[in-house]
C-alpha atoms as a PDB file:
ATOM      1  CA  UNK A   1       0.000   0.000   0.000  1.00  0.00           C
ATOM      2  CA  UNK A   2       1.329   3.950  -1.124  1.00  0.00           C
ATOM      3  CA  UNK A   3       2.019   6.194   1.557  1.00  0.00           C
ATOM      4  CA  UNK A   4      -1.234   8.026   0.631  1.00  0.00           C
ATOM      5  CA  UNK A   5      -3.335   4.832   0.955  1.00  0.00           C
ATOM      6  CA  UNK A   6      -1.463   4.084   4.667  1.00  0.00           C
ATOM      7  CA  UNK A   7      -2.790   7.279   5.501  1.00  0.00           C
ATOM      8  CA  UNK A   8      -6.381   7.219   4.331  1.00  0.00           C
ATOM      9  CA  UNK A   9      -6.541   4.008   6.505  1.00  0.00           C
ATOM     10  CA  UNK A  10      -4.626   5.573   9.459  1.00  0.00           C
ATOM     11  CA  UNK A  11      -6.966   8.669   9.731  1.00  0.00           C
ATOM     12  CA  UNK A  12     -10.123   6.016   9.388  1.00  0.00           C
ATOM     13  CA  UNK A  13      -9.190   4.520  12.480  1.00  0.00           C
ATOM     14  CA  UNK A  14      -8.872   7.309  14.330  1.00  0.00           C
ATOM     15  CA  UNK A  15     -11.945   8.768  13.652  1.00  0.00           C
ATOM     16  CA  UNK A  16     -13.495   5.962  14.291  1.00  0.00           C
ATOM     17  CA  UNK A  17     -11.824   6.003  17.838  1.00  0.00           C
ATOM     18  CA  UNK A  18     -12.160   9.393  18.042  1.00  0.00           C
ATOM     19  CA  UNK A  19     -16.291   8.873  17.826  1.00  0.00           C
ATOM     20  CA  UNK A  20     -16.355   6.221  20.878  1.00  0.00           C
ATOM     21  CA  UNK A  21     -14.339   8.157  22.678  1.00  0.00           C
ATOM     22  CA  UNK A  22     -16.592  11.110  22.442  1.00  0.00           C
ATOM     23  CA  UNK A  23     -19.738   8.698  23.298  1.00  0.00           C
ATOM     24  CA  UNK A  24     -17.614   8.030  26.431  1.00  0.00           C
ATOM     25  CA  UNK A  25     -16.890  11.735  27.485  1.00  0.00           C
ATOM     26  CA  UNK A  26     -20.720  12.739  26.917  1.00  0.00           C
ATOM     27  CA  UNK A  27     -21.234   9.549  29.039  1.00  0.00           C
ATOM     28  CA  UNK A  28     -19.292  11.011  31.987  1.00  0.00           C
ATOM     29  CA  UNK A  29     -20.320  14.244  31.955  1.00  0.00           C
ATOM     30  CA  UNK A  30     -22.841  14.547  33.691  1.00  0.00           C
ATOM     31  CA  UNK A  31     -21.203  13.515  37.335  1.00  0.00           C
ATOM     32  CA  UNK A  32     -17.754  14.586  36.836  1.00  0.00           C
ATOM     33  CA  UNK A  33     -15.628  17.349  36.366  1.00  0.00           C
ATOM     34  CA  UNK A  34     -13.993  17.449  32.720  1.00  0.00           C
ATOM     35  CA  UNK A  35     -10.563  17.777  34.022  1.00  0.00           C
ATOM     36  CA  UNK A  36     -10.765  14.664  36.427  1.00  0.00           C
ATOM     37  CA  UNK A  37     -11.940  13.014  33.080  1.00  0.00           C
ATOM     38  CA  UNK A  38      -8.956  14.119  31.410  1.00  0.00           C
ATOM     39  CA  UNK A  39      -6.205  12.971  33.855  1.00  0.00           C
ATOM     40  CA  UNK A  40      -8.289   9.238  33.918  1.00  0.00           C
ATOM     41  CA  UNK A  41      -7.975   8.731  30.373  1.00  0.00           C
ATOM     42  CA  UNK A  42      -4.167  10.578  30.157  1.00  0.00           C
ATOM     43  CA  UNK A  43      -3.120   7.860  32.354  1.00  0.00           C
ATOM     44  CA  UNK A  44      -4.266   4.955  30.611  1.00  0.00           C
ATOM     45  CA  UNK A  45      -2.972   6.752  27.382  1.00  0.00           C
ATOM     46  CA  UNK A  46       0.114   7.770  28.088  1.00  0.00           C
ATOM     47  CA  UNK A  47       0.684   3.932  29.545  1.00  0.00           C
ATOM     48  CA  UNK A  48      -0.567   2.878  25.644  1.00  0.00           C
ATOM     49  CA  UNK A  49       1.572   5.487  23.985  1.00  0.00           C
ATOM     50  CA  UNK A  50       4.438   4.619  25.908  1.00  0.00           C
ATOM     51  CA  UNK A  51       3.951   1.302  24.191  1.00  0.00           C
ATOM     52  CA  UNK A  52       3.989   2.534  21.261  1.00  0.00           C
ATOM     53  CA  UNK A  53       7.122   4.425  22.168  1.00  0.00           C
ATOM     54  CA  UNK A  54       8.743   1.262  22.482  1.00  0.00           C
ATOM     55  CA  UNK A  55       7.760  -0.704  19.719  1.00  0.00           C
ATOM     56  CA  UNK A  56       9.104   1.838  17.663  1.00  0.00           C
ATOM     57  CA  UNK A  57      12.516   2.959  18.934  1.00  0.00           C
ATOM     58  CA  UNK A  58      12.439   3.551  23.147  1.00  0.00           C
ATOM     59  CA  UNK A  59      12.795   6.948  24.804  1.00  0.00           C
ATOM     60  CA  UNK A  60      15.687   8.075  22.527  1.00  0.00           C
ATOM     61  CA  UNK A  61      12.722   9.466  20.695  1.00  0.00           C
ATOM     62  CA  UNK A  62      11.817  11.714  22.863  1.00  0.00           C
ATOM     63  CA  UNK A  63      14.718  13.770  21.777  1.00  0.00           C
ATOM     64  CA  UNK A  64      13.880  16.848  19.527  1.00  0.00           C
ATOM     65  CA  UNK A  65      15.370  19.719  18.153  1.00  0.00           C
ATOM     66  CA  UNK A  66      11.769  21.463  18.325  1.00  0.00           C
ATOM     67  CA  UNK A  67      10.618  21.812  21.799  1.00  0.00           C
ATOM     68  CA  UNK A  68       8.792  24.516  21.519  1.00  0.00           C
ATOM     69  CA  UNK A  69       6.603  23.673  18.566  1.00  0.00           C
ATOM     70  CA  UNK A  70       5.962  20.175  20.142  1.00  0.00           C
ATOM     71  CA  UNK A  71       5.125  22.310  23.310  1.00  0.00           C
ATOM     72  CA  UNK A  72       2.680  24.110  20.789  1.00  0.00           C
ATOM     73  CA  UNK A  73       1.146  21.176  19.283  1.00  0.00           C
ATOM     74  CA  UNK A  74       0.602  19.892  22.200  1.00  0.00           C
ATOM     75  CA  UNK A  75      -1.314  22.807  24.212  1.00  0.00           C
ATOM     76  CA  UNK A  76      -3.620  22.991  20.776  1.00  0.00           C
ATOM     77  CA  UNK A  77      -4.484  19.618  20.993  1.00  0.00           C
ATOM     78  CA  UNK A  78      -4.925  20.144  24.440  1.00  0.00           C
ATOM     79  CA  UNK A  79      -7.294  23.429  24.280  1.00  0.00           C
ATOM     80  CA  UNK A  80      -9.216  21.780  21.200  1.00  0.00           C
ATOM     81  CA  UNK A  81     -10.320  18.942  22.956  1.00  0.00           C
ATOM     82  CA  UNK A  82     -11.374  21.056  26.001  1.00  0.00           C
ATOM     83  CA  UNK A  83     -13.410  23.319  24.103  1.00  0.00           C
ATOM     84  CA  UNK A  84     -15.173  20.200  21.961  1.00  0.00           C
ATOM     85  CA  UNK A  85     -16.156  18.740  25.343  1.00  0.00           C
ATOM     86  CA  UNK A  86     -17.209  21.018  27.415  1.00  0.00           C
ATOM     87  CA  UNK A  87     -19.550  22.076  23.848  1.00  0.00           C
ATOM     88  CA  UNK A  88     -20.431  18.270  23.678  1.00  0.00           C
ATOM     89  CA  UNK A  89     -21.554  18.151  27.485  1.00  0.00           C
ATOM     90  CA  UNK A  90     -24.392  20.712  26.383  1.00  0.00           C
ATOM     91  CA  UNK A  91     -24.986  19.726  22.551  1.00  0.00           C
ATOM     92  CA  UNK A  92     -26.379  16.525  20.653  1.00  0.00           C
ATOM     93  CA  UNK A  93     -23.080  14.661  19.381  1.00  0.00           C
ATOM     94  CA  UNK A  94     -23.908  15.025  15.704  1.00  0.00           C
ATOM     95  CA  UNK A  95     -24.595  18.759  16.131  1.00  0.00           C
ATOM     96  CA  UNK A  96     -21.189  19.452  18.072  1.00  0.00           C
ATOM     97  CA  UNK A  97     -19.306  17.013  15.427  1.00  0.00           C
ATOM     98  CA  UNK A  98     -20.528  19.196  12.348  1.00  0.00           C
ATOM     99  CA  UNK A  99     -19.818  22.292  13.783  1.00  0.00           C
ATOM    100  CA  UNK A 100     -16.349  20.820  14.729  1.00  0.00           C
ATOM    101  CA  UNK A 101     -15.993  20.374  11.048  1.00  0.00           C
ATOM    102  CA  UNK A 102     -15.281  23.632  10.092  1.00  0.00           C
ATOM    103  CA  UNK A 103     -11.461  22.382  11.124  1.00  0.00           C
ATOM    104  CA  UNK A 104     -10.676  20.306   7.840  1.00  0.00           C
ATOM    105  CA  UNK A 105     -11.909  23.452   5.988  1.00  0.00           C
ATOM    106  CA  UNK A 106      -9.437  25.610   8.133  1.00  0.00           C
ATOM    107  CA  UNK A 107      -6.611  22.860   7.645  1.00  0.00           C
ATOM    108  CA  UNK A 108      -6.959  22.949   3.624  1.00  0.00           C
ATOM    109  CA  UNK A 109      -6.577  26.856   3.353  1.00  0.00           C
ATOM    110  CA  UNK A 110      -3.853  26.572   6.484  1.00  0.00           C
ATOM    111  CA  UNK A 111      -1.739  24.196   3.984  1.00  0.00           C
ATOM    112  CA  UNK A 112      -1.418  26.717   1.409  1.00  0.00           C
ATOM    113  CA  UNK A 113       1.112  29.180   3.280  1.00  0.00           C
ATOM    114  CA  UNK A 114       2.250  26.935   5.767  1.00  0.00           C
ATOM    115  CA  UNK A 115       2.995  23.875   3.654  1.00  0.00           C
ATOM    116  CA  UNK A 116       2.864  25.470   0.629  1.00  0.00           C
ATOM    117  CA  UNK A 117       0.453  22.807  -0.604  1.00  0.00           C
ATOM    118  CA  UNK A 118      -1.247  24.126  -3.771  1.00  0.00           C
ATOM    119  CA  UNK A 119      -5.389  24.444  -3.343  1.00  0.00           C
ATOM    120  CA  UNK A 120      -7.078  25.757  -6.503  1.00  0.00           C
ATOM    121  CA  UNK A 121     -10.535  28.353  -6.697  1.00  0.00           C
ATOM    122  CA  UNK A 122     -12.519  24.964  -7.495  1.00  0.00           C
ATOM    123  CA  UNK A 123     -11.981  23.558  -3.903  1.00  0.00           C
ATOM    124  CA  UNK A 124     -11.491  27.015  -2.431  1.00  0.00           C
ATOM    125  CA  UNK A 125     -15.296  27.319  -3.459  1.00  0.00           C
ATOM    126  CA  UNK A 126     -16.015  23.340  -1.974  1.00  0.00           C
ATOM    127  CA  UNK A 127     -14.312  24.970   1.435  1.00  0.00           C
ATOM    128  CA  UNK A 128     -16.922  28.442   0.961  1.00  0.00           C
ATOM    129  CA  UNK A 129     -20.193  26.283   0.637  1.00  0.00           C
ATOM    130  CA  UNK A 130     -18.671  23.922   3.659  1.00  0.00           C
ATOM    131  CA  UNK A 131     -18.541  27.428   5.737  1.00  0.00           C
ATOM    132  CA  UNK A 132     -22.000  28.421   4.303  1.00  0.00           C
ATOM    133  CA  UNK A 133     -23.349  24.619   6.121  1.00  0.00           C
ATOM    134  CA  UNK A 134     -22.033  25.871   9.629  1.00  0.00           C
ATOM    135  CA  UNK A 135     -23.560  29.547   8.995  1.00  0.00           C
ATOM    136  CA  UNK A 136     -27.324  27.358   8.208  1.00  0.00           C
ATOM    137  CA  UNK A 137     -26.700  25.625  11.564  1.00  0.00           C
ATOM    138  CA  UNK A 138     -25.580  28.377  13.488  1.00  0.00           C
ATOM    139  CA  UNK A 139     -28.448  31.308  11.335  1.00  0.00           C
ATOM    140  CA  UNK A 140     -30.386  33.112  14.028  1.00  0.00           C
ATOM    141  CA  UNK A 141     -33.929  31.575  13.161  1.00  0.00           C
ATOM    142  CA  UNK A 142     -32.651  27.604  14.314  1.00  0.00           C
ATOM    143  CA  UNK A 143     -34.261  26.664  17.317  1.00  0.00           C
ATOM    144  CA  UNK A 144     -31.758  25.049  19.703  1.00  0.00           C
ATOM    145  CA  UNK A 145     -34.099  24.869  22.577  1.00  0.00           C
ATOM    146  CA  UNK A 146     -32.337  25.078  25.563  1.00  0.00           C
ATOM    147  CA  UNK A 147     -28.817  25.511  24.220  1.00  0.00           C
ATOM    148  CA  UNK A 148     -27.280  28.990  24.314  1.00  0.00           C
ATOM    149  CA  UNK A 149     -25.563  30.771  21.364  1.00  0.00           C
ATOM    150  CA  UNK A 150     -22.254  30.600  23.288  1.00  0.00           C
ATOM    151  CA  UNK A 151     -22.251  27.117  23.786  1.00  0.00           C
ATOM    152  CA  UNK A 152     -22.180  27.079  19.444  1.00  0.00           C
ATOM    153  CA  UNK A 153     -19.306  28.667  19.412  1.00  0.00           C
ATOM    154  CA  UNK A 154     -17.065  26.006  21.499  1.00  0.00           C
ATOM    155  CA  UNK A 155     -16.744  23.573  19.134  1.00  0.00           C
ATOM    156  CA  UNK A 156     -16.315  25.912  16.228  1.00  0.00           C
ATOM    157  CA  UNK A 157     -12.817  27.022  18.718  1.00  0.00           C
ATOM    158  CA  UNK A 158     -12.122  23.921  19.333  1.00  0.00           C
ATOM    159  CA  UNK A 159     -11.669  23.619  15.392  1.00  0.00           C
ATOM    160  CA  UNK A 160      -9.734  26.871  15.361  1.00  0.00           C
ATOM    161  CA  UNK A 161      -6.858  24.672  17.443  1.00  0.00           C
ATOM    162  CA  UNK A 162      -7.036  21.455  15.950  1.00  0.00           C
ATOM    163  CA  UNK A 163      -6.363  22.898  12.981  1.00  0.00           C
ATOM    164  CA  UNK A 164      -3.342  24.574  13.923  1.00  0.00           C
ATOM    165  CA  UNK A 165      -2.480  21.447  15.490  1.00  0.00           C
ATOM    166  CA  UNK A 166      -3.009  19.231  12.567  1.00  0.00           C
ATOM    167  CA  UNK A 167      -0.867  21.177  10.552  1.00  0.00           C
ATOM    168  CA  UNK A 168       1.986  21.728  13.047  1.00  0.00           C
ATOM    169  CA  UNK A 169       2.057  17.702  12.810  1.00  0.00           C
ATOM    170  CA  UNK A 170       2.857  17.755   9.616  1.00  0.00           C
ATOM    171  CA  UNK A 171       5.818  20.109   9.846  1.00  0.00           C
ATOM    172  CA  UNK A 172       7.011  18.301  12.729  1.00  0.00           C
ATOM    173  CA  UNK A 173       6.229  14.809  11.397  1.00  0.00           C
ATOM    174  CA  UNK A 174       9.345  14.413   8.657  1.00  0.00           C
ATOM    175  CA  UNK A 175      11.923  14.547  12.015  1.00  0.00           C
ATOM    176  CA  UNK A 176       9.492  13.196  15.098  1.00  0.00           C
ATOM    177  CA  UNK A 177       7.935   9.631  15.313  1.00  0.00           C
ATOM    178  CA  UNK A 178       3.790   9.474  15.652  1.00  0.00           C
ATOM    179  CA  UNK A 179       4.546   7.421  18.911  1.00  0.00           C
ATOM    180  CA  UNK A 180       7.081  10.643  20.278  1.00  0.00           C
ATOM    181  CA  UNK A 181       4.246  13.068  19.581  1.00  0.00           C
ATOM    182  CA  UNK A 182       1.633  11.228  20.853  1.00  0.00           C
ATOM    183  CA  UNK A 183       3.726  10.553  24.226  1.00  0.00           C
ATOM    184  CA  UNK A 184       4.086  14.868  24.375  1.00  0.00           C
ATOM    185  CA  UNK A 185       0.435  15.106  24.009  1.00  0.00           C
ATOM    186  CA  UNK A 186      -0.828  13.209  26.429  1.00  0.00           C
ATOM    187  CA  UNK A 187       1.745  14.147  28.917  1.00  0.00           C
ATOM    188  CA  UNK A 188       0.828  17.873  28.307  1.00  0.00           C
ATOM    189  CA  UNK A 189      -2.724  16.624  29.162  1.00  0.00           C
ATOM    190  CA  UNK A 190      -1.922  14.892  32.423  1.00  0.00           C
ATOM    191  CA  UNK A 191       0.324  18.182  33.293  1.00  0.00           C
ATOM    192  CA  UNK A 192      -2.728  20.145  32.556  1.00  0.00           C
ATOM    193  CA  UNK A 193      -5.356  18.313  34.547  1.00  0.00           C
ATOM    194  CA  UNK A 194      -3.431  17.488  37.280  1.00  0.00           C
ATOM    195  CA  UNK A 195      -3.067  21.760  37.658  1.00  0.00           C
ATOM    196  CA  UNK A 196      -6.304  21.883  37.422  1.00  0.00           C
ATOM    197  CA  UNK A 197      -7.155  19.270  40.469  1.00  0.00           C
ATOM    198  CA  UNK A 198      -4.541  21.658  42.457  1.00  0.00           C
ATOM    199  CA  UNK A 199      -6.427  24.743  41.908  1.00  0.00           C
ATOM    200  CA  UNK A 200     -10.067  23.985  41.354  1.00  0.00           C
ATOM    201  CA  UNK A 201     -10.501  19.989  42.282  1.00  0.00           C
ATOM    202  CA  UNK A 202     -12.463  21.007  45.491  1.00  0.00           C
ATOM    203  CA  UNK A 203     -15.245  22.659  43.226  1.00  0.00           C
ATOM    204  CA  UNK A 204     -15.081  26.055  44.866  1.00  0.00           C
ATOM    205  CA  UNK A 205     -14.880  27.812  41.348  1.00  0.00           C
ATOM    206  CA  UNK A 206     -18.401  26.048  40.197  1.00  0.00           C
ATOM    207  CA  UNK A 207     -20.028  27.242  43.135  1.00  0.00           C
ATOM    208  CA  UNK A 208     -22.814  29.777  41.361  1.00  0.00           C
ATOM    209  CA  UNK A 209     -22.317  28.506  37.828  1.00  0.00           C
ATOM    210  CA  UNK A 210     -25.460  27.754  35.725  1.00  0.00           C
ATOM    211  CA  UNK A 211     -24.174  26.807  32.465  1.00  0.00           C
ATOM    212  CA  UNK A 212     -23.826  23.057  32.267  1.00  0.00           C
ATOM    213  CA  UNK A 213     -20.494  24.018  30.719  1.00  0.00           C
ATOM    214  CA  UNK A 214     -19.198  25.895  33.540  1.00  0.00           C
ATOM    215  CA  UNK A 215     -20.166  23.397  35.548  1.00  0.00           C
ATOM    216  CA  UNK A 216     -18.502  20.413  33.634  1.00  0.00           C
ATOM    217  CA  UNK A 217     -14.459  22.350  33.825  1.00  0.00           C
ATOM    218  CA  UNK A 218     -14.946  23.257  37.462  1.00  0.00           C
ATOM    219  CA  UNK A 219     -17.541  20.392  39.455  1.00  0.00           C
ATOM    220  CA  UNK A 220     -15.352  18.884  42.393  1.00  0.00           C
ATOM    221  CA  UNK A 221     -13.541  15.796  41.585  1.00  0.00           C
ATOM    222  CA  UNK A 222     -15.536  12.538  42.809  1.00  0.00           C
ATOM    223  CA  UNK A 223     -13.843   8.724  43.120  1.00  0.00           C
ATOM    224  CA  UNK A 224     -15.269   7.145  40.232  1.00  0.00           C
ATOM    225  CA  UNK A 225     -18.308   4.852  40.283  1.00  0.00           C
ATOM    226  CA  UNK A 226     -17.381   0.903  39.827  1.00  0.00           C
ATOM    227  CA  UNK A 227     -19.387   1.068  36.765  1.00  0.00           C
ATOM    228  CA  UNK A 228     -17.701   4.112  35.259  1.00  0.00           C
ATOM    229  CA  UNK A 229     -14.014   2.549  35.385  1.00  0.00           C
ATOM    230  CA  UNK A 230     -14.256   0.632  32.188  1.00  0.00           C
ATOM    231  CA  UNK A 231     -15.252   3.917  30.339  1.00  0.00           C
ATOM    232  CA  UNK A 232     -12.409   5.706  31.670  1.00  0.00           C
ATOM    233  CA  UNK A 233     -10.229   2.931  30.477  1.00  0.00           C
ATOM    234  CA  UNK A 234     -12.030   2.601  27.118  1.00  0.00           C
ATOM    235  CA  UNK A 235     -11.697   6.450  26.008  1.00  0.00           C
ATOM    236  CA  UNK A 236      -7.972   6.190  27.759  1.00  0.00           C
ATOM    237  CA  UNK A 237      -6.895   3.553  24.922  1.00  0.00           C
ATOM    238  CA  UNK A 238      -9.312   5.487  22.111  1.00  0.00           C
ATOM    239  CA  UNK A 239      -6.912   8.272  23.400  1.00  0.00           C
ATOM    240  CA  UNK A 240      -3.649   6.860  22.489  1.00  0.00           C
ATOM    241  CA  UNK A 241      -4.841   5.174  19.438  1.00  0.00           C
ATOM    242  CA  UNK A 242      -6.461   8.603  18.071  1.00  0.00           C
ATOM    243  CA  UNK A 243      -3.149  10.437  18.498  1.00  0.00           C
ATOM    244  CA  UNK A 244      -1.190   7.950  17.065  1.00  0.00           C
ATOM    245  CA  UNK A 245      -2.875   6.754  14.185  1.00  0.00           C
ATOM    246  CA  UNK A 246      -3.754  10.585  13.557  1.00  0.00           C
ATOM    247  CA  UNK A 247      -0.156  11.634  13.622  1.00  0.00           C
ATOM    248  CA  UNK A 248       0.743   8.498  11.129  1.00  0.00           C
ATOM    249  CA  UNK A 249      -1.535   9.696   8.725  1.00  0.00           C
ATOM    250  CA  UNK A 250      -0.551  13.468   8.724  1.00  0.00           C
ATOM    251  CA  UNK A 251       3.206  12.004   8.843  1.00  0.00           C
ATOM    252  CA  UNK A 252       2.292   9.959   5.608  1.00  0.00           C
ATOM    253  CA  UNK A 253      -0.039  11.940   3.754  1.00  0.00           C
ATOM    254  CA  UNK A 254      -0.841  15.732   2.595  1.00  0.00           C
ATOM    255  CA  UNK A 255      -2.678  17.613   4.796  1.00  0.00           C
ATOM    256  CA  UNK A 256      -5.608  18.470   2.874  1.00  0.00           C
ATOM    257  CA  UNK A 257      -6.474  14.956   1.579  1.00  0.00           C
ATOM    258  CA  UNK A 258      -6.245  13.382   4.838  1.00  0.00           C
ATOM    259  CA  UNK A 259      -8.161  16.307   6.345  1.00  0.00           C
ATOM    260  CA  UNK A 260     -11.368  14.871   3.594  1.00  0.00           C
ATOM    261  CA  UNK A 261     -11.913  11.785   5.115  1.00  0.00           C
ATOM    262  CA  UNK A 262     -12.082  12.961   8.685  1.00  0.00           C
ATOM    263  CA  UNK A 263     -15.481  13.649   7.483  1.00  0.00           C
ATOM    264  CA  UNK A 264     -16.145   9.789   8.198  1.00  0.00           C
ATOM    265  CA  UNK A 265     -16.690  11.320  11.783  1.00  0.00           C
ATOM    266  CA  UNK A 266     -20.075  13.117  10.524  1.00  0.00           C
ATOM    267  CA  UNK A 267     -22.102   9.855   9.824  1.00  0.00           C
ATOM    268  CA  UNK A 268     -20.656   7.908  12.974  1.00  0.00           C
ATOM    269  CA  UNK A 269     -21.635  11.101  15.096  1.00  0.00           C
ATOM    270  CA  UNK A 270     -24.909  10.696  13.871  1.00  0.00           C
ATOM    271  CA  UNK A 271     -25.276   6.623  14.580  1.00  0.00           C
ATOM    272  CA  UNK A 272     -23.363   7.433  18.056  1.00  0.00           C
ATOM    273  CA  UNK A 273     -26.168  10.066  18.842  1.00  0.00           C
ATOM    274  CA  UNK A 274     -29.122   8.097  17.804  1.00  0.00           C
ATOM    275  CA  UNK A 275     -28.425   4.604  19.251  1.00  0.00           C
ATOM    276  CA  UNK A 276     -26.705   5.912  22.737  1.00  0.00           C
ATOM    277  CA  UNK A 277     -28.519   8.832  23.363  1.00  0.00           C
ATOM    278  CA  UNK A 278     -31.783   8.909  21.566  1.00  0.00           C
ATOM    279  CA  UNK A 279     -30.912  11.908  19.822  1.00  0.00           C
ATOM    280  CA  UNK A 280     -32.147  13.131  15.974  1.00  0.00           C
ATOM    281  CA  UNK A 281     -30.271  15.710  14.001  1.00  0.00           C
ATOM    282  CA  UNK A 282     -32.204  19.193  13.604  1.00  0.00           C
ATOM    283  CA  UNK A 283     -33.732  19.799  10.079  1.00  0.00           C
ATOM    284  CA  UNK A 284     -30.690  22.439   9.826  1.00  0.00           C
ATOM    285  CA  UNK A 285     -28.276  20.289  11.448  1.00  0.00           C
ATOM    286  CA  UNK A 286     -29.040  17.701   8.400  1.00  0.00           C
ATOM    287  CA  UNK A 287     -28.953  20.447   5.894  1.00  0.00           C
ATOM    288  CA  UNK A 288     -25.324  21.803   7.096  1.00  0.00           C
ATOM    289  CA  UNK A 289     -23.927  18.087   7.857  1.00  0.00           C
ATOM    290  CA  UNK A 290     -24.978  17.490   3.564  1.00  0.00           C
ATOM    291  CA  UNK A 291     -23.577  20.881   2.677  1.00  0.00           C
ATOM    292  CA  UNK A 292     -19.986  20.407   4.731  1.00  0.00           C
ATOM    293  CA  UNK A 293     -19.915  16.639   3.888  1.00  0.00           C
ATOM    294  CA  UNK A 294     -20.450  17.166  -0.033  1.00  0.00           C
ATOM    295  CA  UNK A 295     -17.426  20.103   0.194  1.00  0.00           C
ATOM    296  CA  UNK A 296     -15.480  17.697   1.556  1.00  0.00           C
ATOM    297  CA  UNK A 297     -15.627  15.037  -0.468  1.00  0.00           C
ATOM    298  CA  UNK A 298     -15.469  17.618  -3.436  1.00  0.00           C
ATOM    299  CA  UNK A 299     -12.511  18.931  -2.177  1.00  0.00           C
ATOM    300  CA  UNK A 300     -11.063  15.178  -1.838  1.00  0.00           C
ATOM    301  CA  UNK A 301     -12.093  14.158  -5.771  1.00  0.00           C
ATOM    302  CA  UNK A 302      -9.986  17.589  -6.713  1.00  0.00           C
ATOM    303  CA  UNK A 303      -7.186  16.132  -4.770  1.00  0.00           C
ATOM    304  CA  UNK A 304      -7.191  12.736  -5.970  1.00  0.00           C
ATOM    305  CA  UNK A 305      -6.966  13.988  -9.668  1.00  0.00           C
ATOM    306  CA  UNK A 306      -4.660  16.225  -8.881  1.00  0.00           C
ATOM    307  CA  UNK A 307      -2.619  12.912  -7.886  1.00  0.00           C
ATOM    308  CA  UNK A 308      -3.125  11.266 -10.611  1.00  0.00           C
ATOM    309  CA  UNK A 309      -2.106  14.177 -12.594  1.00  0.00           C
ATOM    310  CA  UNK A 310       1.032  14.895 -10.489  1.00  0.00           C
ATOM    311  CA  UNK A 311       2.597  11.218 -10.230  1.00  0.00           C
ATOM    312  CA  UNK A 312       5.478  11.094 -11.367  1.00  0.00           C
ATOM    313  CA  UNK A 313       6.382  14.103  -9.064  1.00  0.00           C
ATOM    314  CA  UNK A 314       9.306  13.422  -6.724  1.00  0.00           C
ATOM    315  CA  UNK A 315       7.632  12.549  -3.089  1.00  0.00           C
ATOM    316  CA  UNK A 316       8.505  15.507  -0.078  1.00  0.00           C
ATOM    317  CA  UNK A 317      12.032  14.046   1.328  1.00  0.00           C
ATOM    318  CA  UNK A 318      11.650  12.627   4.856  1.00  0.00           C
ATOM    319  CA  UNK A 319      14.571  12.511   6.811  1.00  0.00           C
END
């Protein structure tokens, strides 16, 4: 299998682990604090990526030349996925997914100055009607019921990062294995929880707070239930695999054709929502998932000709 294939099967796998793991924070949410949630699954991640590690060299590479951009990636990931979930605590899982998918958009347009990856005015229209399905979901006249404005905009932020992040892993992945990267991630996240348990694991700072949000970053920490254990170990491993096999397929593949089939996220949001949690898509949630998913997989038949087209060209060096 090409490099390109590797990586459409690399990303598929860690969408698909990123949509159970997703299942498992919404499960949570509702009796513990997102931070507490965090350091759980960073645990049993970091113990998998460590594994990893291993299998592919040992600590030796840990060593980088680029601290600080790994220190980067690494609080984008972080801040992405905090945004996303506190969003998802408060939203149906198929509406904070395709509002989340404004990031393979971002990551397409990022490519062009960053990585110098050439995106013609065909797909830079695909990427303007993808934008046009968030602004039907997020148009003042859609009834959200209970769910504020601001609670909208987290997982559109959340996208903001992960696309930063996405793209800083392919600059970084030529010189830094997926197993290295995935080891600074989830170390940043255990870093970041744990300071969070210092300063606000007795729940003083949700004391007051209405917004289910709020209340989700700041609730006291609470020893989990028996019951609850396995799902902090399952979305630990769905952890580890998503950041490796996500940093494999960036590593292998150009950004904006790996970005397209992180769409495969929008349909298994939808099954996710409806079998677990009894929840149906909003007549303009359906209308911007069609109008972001048929972008992207515009913007990913442009690409593939543009492969074809562009064999014979001399691959990026990795050294």
């Amino acid at each position: 299998m090409s490099d390109q294939g590797r990586a459409i099967l690399f990303v598929l796998v860690a969408v698909l682990c990123g949509t159970v793991n997703d299942v498992g924070i919404k499960l949570l949410s509702g009796d513990y604090p997102l931070h507490q949630t965090v350091f759980f699954r960073s645990v049993v991640a970091l113990s998998v990526s460590l594994i990893f590690l291993w299998r592919e060299g040992g600590l030796v590479l840990l060593r980088t030349d680029r601290p600080g951009l790994h220190a980067l990636r690494a609080g984008l990931v972080m801040l992405s996925n905090m945004l996303f979930f506190a969003g998802l605590a408060v939203m149906p899982l198929a509406a904070a997914t395709a509002l989340f998918f404004v990031a393979p958009l971002f990551i397409t347009l990022i490519a062009i100055p960053v990585l110098g990856e050439p995106v013609g005015r065909y797909r830079l229209t695909a990427i303007g009607i993808g934008l046009a399905g968030v602004a039907v979901m997020m148009a003042p006249g859609v009834d959200w019921g209970e769910i504020g404005r601001v609670s909208l905009l987290l997982p559109l932020a959340a996208a903001a990062c992960y696309s930063g992040m996405q793209v800083l892993t392919r600059k970084l992945g030529a010189r830094s294995a997926a197993s290295a990267m995935a080891v600074y991630i989830q170390g940043c996240f255990l870093l970041v929880s744990l300071s969070f348990f210092v300063v606000a694991g007795d729940g003083r700072f949700a004391q007051g707070a209405t917004h289910p949000s709020v209340i989700f970053l700041l609730r006291a920490w609470v020893w989990p239930a028996p019951e609850d254990l396995p799902v902090f170990a399952m979305i630990g491993v769905m952890s580890a695999m998503i950041g490796y096999f996500m940093s494999l397929a960036y590593r292998l593949g150009r950004a904006s054709v790996v970005a397209s089939y992180e769409y495969a996220a929008l349909p298994l949001a939808i099954f996710w929502g409806w079998t677990v949690f009894g929840e149906v898509p909003r007549p303009a949630v359906w209308v911007g998932i069609a109008l972001i998913a048929g972008a992207g997989l515009y913007v990913f038949q442009r690409e593939r000709a543009q492969g074809r087209t562009l064999a014979s060209v001399r691959p990026v060096r990795r050294d």
